[in-house]
Protein backbone atom coordinates (compact mmCIF):
# COMPACT_ATOMS: atom_id res chain seq x y z
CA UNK A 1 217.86 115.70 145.69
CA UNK A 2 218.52 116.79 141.95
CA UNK A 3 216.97 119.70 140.58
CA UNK A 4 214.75 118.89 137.55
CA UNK A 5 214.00 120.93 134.88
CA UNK A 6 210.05 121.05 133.12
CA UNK A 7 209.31 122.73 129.89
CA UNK A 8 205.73 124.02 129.21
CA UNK A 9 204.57 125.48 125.84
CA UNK A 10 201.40 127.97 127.63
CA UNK A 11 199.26 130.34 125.38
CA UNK A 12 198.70 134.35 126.21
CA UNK A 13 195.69 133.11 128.44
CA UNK A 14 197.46 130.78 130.51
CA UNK A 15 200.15 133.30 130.66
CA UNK A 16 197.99 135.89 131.93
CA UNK A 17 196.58 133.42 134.26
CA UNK A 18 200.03 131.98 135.73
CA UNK A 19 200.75 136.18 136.29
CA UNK A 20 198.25 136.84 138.06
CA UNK A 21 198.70 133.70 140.54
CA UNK A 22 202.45 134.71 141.02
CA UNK A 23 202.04 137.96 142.42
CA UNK A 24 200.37 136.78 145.14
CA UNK A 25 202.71 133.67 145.92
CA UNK A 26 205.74 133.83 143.95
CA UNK A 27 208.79 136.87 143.95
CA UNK A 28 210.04 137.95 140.47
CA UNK A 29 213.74 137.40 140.79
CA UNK A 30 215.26 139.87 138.45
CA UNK A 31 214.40 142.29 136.37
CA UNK A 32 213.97 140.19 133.46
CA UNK A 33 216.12 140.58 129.79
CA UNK A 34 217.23 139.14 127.00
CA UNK A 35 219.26 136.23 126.78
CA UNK A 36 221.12 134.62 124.22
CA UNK A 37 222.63 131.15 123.70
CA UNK A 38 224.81 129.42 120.99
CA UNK A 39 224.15 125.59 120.79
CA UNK A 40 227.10 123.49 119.17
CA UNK A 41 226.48 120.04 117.73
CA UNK A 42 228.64 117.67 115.02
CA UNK A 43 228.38 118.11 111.51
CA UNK A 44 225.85 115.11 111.67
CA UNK A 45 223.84 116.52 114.18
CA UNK A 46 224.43 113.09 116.78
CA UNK A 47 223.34 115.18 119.86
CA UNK A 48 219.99 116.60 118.22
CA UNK A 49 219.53 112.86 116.76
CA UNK A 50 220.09 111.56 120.47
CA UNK A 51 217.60 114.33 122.29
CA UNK A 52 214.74 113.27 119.16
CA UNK A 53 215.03 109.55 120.44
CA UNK A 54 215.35 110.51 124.26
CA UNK A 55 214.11 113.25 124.98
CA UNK A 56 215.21 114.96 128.08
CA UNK A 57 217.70 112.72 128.69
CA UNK A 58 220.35 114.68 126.55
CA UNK A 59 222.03 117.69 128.04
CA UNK A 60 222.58 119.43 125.06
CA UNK A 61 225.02 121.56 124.27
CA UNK A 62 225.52 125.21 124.53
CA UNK A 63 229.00 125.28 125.83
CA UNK A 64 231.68 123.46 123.38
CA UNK A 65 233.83 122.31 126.70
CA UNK A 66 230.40 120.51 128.38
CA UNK A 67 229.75 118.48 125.44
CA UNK A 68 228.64 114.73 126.56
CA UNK A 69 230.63 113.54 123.84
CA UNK A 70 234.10 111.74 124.04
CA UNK A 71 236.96 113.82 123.25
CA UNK A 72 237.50 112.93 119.63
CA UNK A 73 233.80 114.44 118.55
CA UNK A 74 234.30 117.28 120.86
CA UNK A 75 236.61 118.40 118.43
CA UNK A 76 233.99 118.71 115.96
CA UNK A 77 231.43 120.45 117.31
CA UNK A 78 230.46 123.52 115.41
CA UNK A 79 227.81 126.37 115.84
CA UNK A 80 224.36 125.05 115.20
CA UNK A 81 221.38 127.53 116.29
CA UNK A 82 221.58 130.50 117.59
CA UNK A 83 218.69 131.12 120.20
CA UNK A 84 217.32 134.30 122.17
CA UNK A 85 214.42 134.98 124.28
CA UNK A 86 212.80 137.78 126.60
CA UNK A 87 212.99 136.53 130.11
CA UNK A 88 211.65 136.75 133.81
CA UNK A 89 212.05 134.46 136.89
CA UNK A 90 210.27 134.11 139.37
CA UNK A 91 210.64 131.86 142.90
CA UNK A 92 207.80 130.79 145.22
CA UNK A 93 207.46 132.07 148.45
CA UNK A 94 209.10 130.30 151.13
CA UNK A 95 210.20 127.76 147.92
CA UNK A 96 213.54 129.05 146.99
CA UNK A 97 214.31 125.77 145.17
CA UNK A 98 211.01 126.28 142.75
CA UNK A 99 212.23 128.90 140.32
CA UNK A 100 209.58 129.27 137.27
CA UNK A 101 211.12 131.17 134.19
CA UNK A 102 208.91 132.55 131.39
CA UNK A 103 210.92 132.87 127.58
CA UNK A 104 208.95 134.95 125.72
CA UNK A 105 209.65 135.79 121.56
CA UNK A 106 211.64 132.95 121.48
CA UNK A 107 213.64 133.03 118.30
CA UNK A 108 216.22 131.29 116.47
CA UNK A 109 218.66 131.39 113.71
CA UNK A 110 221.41 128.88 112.19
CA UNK A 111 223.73 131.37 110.85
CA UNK A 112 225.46 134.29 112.23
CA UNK A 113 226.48 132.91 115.71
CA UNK A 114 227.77 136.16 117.27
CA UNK A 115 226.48 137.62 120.27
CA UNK A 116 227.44 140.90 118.97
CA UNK A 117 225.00 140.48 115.60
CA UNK A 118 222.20 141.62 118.19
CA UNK A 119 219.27 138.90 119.26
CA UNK A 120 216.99 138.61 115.78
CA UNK A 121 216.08 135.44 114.68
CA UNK A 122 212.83 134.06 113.25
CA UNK A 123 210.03 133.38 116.31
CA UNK A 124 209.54 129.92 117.28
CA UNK A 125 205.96 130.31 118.53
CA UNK A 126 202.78 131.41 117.67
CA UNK A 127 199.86 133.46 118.79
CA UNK A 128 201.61 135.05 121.96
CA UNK A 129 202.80 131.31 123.51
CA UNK A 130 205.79 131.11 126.01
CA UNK A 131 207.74 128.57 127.30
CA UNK A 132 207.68 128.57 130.36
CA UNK A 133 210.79 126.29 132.54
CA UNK A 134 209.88 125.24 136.29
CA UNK A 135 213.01 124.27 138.15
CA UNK A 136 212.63 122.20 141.32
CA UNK A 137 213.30 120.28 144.06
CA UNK A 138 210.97 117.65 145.36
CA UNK A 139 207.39 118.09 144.87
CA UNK A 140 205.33 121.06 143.18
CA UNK A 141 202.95 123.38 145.61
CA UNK A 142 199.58 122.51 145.69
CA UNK A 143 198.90 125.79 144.76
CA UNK A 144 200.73 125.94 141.76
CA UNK A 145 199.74 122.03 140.84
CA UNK A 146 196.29 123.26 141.14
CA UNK A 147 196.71 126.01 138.50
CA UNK A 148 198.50 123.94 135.79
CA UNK A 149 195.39 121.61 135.94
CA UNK A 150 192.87 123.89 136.18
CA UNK A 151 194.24 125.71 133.16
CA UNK A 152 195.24 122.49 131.57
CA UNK A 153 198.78 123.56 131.50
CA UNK A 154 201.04 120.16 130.19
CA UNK A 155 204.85 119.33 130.26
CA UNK A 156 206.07 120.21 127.47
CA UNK A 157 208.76 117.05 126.14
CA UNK A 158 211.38 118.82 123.64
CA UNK A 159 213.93 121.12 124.25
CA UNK A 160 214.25 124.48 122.80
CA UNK A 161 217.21 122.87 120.28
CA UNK A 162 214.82 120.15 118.90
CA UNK A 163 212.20 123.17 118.57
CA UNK A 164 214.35 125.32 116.76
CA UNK A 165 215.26 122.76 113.72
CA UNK A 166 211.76 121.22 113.62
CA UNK A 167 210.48 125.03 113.29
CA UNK A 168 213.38 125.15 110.35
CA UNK A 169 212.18 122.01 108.61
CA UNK A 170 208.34 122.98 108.13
């Protein structure tokens, strides 16, 4: 079974919420950090145009060589957005394959695509929201399917790239 990938915009009281609930059923699996990534796209912006019309659908790029392009517009990919976030994991117990990841401060930039510039950017979210990613195989917990709609926690249909340049239009 393929793993699939959910993305959840939750505010500071879901958050708090979600926390609480996980240290009774779910392990944190590292210590947390941040982490970086460098999104590449054409000059015309084709793979942003293609995730706006399907979204989801698009696996979009963060590493030039994995582009789902042919080979010819591979060769024009160029730095796009520059993204960073403060994250933790966690895993449920006994549910290896259900790994829930919180990005907090998520910020972007579309200039200066070093990793050695350090992780500013402008913040993508408002009023302490995360984005929170649930990885899984199969079917969600009951436990955990319970939570999202008690606390009226919905998926969340864009990707963090489509985020980023609606955030830089308005």
């Amino acid at each position: 079974m393929k793993k699939k990938e959910i993305n959840y915009i939750i505010t500071a009281e879901q958050y708090s919420c979600l926390l609480k609930e996980f240290s009774k059923r779910a392990i944190r699996k590292d210590k947390g950090g941040i982490c970086a990534r460098i999104y590449y796209d054409t000059d015309e912006h084709e793979l942003l145009k293609h995730e706006k019309k399907d979204p989801g659908h698009t696996k979009l790029v963060y590493e030039q060589e994995n582009a789902p392009l042919p080979k010819e517009a591979k060769e024009k990919l160029v730095p796009t957005m520059y993204l960073a976030w403060d994250e933790i994991s966690f895993h449920a117990k006994g549910k290896e394959d259900l790994v829930v990841t919180i990005k907090q401060n998520l910020r972007h930039r579309f200039e200066d695509f070093d990793f050695n510039m350090g992780s500013a950017g402008k913040l993508m979210l408002s009023n302490g929201q995360v984005l929170m990613t649930v990885s899984k195989k199969g079917f969600t917990p009951f436990w955990l399917a319970s939570l999202f709609k008690a606390k009226k926690i919905k998926p969340w249909q864009k990707s963090e790239y489509v985020m980023g340049y609606e955030k830089k239009a308005s």
